[in-house]
N, C-alpha and C. Protein backbone atom coordinates (compact mmCIF):
# COMPACT_ATOMS: atom_id res chain seq x y z
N UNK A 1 0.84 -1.17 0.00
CA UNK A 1 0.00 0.00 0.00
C UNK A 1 0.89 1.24 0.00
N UNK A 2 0.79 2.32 -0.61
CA UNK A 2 1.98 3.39 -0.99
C UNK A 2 0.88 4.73 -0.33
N UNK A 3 1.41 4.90 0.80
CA UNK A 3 0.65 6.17 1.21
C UNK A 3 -0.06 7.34 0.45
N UNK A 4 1.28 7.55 -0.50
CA UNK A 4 0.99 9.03 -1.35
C UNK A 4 -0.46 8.15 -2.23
N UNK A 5 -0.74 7.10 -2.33
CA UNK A 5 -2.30 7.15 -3.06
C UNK A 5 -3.28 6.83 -2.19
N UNK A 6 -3.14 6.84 -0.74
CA UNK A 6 -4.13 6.30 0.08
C UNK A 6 -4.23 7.47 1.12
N UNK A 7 -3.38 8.19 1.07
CA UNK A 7 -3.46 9.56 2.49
C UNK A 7 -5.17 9.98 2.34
N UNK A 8 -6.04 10.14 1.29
CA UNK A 8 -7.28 10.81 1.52
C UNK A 8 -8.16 9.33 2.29
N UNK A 9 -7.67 8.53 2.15
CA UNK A 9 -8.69 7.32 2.46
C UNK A 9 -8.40 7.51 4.43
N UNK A 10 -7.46 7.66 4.88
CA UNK A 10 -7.08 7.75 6.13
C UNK A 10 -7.53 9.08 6.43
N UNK A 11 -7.23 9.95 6.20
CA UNK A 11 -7.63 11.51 6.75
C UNK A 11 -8.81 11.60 7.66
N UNK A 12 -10.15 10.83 7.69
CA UNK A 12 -11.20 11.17 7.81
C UNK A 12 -11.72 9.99 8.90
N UNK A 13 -11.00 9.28 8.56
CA UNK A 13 -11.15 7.76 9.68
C UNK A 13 -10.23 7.92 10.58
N UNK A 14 -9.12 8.50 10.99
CA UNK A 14 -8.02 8.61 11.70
C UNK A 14 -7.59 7.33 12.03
N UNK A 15 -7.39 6.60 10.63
CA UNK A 15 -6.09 5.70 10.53
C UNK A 15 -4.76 5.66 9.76
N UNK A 16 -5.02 7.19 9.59
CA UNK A 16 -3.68 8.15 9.20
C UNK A 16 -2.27 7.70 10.25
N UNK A 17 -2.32 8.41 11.32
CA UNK A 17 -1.35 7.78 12.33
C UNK A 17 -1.47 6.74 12.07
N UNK A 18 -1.95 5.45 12.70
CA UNK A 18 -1.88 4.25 12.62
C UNK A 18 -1.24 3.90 11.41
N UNK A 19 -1.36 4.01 10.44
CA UNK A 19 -0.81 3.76 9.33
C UNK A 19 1.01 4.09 9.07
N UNK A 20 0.49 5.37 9.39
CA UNK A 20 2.50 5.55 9.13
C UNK A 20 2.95 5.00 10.57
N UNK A 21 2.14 4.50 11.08
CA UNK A 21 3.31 4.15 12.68
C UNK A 21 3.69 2.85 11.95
N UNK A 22 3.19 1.97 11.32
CA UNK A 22 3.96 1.10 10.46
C UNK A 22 5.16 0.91 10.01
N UNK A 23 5.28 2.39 9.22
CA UNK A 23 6.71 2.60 8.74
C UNK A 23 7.49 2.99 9.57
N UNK A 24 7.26 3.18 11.06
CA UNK A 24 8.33 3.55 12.03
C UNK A 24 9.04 2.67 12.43
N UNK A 25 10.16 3.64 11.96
CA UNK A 25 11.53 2.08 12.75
C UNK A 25 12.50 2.91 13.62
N UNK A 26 11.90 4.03 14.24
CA UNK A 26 12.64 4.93 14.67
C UNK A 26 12.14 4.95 16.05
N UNK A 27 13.36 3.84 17.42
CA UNK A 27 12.53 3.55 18.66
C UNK A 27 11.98 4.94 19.47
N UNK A 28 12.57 6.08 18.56
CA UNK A 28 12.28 6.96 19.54
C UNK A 28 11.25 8.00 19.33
N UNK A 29 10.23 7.29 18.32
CA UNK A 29 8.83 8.16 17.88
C UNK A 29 8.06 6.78 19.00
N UNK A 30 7.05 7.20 19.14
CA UNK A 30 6.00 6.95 19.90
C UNK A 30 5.29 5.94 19.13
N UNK A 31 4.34 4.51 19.59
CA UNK A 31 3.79 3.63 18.86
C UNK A 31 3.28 3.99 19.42
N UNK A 32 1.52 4.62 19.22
CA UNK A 32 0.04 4.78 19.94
C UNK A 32 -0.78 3.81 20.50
N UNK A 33 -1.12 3.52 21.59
CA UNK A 33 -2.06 2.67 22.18
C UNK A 33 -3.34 2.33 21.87
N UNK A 34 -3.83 4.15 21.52
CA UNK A 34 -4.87 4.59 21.02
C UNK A 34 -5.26 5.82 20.87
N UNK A 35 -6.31 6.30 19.86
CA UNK A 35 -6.26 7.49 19.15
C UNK A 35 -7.79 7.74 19.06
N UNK A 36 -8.00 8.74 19.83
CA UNK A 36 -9.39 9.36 19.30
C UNK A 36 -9.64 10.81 18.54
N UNK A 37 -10.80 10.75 17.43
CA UNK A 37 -11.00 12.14 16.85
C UNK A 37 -11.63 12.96 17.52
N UNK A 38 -11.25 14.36 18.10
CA UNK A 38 -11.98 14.54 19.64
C UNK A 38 -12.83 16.19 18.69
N UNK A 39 -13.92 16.21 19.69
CA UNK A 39 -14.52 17.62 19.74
C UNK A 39 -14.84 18.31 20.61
N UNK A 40 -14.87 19.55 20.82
CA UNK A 40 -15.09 20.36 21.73
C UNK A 40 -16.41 20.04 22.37
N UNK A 41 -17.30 19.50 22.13
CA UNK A 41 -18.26 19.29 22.44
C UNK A 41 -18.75 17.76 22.89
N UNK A 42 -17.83 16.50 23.03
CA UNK A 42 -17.98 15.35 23.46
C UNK A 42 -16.51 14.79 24.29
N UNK A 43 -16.98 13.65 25.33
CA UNK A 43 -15.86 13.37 25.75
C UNK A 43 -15.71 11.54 25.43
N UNK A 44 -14.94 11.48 24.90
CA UNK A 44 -14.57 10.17 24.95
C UNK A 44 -14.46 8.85 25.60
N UNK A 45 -14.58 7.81 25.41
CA UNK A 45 -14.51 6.74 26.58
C UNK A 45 -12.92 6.62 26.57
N UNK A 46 -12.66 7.17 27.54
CA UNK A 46 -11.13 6.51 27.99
C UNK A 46 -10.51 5.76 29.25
N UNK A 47 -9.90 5.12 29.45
CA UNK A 47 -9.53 4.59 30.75
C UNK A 47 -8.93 5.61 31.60
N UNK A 48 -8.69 5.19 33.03
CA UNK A 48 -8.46 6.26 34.24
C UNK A 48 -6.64 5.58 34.37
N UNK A 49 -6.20 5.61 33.19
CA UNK A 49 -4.20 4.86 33.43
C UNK A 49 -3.33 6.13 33.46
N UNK A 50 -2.13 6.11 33.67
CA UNK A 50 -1.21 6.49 33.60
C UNK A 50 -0.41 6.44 32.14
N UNK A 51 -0.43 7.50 31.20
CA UNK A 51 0.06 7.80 29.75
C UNK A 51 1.05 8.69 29.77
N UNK A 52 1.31 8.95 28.53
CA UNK A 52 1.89 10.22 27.79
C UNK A 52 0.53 10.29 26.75
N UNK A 53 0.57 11.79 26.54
CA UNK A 53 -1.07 11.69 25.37
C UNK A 53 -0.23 13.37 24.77
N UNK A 54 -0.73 13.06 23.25
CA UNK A 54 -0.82 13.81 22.15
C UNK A 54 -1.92 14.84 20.98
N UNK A 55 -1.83 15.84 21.37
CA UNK A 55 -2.65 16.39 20.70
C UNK A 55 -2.12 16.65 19.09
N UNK A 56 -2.68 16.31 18.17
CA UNK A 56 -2.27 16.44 16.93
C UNK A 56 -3.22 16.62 16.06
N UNK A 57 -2.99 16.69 14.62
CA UNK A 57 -3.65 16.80 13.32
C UNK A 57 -2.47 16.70 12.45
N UNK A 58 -3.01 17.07 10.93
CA UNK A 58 -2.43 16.52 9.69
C UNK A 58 -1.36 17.38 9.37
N UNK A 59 -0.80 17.92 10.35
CA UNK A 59 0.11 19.50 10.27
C UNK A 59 1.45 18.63 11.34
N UNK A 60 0.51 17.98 12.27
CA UNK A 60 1.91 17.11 13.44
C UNK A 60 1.63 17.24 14.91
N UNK A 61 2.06 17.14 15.44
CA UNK A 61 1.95 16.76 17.18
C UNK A 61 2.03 18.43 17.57
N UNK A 62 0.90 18.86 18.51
CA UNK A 62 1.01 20.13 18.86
C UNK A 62 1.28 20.33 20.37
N UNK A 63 0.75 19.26 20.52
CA UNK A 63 0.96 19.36 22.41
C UNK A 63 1.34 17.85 23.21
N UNK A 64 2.22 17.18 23.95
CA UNK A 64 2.50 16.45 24.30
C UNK A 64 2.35 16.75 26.02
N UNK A 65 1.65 15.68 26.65
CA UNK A 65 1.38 15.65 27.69
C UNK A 65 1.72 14.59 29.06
N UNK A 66 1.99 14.46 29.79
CA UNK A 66 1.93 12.97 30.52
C UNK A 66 0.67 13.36 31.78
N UNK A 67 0.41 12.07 32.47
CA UNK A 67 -0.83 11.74 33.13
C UNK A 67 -0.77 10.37 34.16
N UNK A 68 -1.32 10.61 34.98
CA UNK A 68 -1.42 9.19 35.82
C UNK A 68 -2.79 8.95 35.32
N UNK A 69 -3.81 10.12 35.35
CA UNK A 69 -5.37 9.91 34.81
C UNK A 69 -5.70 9.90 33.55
N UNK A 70 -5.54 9.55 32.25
CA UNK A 70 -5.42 9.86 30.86
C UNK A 70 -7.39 10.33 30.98
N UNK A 71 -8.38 9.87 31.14
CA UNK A 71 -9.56 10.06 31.25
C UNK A 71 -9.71 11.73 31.79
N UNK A 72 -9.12 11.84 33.22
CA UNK A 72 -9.90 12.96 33.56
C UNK A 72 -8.69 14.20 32.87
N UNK A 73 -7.64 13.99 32.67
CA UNK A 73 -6.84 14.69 31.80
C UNK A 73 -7.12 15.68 30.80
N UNK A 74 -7.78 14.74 29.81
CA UNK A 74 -8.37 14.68 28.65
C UNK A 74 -9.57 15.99 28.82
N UNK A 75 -10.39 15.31 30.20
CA UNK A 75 -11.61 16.60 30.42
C UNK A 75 -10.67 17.79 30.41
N UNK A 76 -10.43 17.81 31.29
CA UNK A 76 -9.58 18.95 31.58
C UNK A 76 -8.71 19.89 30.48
N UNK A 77 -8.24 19.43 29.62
CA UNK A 77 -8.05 20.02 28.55
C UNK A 77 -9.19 20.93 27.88
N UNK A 78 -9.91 20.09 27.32
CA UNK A 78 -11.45 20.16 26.44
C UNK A 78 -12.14 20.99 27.54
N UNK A 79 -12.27 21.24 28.23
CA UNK A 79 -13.42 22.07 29.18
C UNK A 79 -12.56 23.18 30.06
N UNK A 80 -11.77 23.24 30.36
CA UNK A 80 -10.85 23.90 30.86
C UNK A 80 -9.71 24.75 30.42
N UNK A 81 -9.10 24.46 29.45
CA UNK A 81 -7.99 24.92 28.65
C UNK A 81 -7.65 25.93 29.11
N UNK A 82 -6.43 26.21 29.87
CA UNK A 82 -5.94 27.33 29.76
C UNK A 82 -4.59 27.71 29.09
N UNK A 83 -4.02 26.66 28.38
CA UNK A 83 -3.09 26.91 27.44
C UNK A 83 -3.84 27.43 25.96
N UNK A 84 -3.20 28.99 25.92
CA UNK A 84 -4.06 29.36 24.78
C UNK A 84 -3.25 29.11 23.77
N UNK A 85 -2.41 28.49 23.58
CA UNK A 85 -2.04 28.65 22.07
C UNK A 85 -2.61 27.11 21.54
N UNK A 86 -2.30 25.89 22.66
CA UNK A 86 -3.70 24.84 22.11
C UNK A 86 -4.77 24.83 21.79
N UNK A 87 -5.26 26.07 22.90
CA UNK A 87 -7.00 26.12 22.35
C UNK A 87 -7.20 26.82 20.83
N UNK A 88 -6.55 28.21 20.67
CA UNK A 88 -6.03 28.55 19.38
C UNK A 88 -6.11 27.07 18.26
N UNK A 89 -5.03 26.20 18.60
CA UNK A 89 -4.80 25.29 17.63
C UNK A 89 -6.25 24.15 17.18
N UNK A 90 -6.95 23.97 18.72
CA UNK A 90 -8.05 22.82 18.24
C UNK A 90 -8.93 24.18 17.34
N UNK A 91 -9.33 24.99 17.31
CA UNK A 91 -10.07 25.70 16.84
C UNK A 91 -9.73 26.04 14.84
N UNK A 92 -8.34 26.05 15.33
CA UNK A 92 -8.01 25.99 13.61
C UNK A 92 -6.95 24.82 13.10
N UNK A 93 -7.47 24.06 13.68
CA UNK A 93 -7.20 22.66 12.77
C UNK A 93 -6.77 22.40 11.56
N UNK A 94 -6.06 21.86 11.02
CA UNK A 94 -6.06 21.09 9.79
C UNK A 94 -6.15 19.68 9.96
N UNK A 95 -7.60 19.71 9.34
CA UNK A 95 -8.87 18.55 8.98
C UNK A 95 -8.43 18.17 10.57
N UNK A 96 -9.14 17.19 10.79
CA UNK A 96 -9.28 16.43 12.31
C UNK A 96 -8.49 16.46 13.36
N UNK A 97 -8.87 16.79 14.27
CA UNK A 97 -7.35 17.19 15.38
C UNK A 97 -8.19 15.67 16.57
N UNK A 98 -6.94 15.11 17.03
CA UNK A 98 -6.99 14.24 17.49
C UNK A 98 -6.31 13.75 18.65
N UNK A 99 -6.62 12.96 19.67
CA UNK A 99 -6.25 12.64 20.69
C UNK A 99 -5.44 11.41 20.62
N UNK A 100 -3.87 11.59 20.62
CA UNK A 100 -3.69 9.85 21.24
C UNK A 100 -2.71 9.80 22.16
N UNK A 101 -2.57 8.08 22.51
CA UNK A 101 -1.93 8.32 24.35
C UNK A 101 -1.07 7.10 23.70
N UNK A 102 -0.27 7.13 24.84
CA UNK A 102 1.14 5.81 24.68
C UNK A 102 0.65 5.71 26.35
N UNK A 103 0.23 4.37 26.64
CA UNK A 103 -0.02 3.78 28.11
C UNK A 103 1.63 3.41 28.48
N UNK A 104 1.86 4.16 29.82
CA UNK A 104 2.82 3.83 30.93
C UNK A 104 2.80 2.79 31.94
N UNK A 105 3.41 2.68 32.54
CA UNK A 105 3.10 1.43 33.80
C UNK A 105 3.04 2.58 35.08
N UNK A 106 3.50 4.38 34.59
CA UNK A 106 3.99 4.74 36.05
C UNK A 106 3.47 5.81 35.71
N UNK A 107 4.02 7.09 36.66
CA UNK A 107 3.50 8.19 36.53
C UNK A 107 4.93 8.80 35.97
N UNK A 108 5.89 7.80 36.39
CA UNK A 108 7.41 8.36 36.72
C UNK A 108 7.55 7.74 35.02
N UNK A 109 6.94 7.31 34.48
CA UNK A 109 7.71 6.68 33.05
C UNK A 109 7.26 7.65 32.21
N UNK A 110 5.92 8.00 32.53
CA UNK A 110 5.21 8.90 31.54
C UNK A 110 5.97 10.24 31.21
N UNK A 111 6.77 10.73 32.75
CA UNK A 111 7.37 11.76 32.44
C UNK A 111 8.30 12.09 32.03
N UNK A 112 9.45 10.14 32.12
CA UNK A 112 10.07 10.39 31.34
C UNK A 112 10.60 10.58 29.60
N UNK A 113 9.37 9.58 29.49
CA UNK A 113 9.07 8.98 27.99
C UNK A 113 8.24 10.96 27.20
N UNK A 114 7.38 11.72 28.05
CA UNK A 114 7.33 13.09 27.82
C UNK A 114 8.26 14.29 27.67
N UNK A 115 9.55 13.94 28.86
CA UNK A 115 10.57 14.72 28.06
C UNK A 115 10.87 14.13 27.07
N UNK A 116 11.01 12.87 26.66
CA UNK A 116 11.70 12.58 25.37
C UNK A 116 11.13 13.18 24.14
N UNK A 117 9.70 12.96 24.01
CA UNK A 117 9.04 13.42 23.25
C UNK A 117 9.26 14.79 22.97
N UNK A 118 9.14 15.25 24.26
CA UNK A 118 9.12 16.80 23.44
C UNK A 118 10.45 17.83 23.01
N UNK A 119 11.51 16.94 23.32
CA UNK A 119 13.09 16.76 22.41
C UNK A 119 12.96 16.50 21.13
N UNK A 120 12.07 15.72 21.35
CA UNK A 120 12.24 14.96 19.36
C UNK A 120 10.99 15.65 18.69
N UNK A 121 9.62 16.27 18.82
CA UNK A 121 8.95 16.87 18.18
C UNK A 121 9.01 18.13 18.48
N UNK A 122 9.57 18.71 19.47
CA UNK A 122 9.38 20.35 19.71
C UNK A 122 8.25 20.66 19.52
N UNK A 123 7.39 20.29 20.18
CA UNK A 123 5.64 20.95 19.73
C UNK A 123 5.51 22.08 20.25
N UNK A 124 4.87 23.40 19.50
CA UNK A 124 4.60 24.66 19.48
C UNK A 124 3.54 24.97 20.82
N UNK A 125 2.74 24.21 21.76
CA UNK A 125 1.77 24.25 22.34
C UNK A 125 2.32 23.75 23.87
N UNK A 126 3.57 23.52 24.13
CA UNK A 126 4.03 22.98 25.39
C UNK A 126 4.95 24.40 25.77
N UNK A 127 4.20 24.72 26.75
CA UNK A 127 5.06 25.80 27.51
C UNK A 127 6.25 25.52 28.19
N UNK A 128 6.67 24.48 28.88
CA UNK A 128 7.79 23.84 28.78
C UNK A 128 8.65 22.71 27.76
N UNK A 129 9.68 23.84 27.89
CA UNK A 129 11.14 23.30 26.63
C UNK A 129 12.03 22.26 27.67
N UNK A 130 12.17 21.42 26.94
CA UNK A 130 13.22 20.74 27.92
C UNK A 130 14.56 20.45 26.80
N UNK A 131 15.99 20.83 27.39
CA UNK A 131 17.16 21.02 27.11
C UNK A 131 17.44 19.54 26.53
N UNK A 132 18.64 19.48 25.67
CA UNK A 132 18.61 17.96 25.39
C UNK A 132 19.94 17.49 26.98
N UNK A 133 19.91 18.01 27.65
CA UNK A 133 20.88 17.25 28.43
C UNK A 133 19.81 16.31 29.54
């Protein structure tokens, strides 16, 4: 299957991610647990675990997060937001902006596996930078 003729078939189902996580052979991008297409106006069924979770769309990862609660997290974002340059971002989207999490065993893994992340994507929506040391 050759992406460049199938990217519109994924866009809309959000098995876009899922799809290129396939071609990842790079241990230090993230394999997703799970991925929801989220709206301002519904909340998702999610479990009450300990993650790292990603806010993204078809542009790239905008906000990287960790969590012991991935469920009440999630509210809290969506109903609460006080990072404005995320809320900014769910509002002007490109096509579907979406939720996904990488499940931890800890609270202590999540944060570390979160600095990593946000070394290797630099997302525009995390008010904390972390140094590569």
């Amino acid at each position: 299957m050759s992406i460049n003729n199938n990217i519109d078939n994924f866009k809309s189902s959000g098995s876009l991610i899922k799809e290129l996580s396939k071609y990842n052979k790079n241990p230090d991008y993230p394999n997703f647990n799970g991925s929801v297409n989220i709206s301002l106006n519904g909340d998702p069924f999610l479990n009450n675990m300990p993650a790292v979770y990603f806010f993204h769309d078809l542009r790239g990862i905008h906000y990287i997060g960790e969590t012991e609660n991935l469920k009440n997290r999630f509210i809290q974002h969506i109903k609460k937001n006080k990072n404005e340059n995320l809320k900014n971002i769910f509002l002007s989207a490109f096509g579907p902006m979406f939720f996904s999490w990488v499940v931890t065993s800890s609270k202590m893994e999540a944060l570390i596996k979160q600095k990593k992340w946000i070394r290797v994507f630099k997302p525009k929506c995390n008010e904390i930078k972390y140094k590569q040391n």
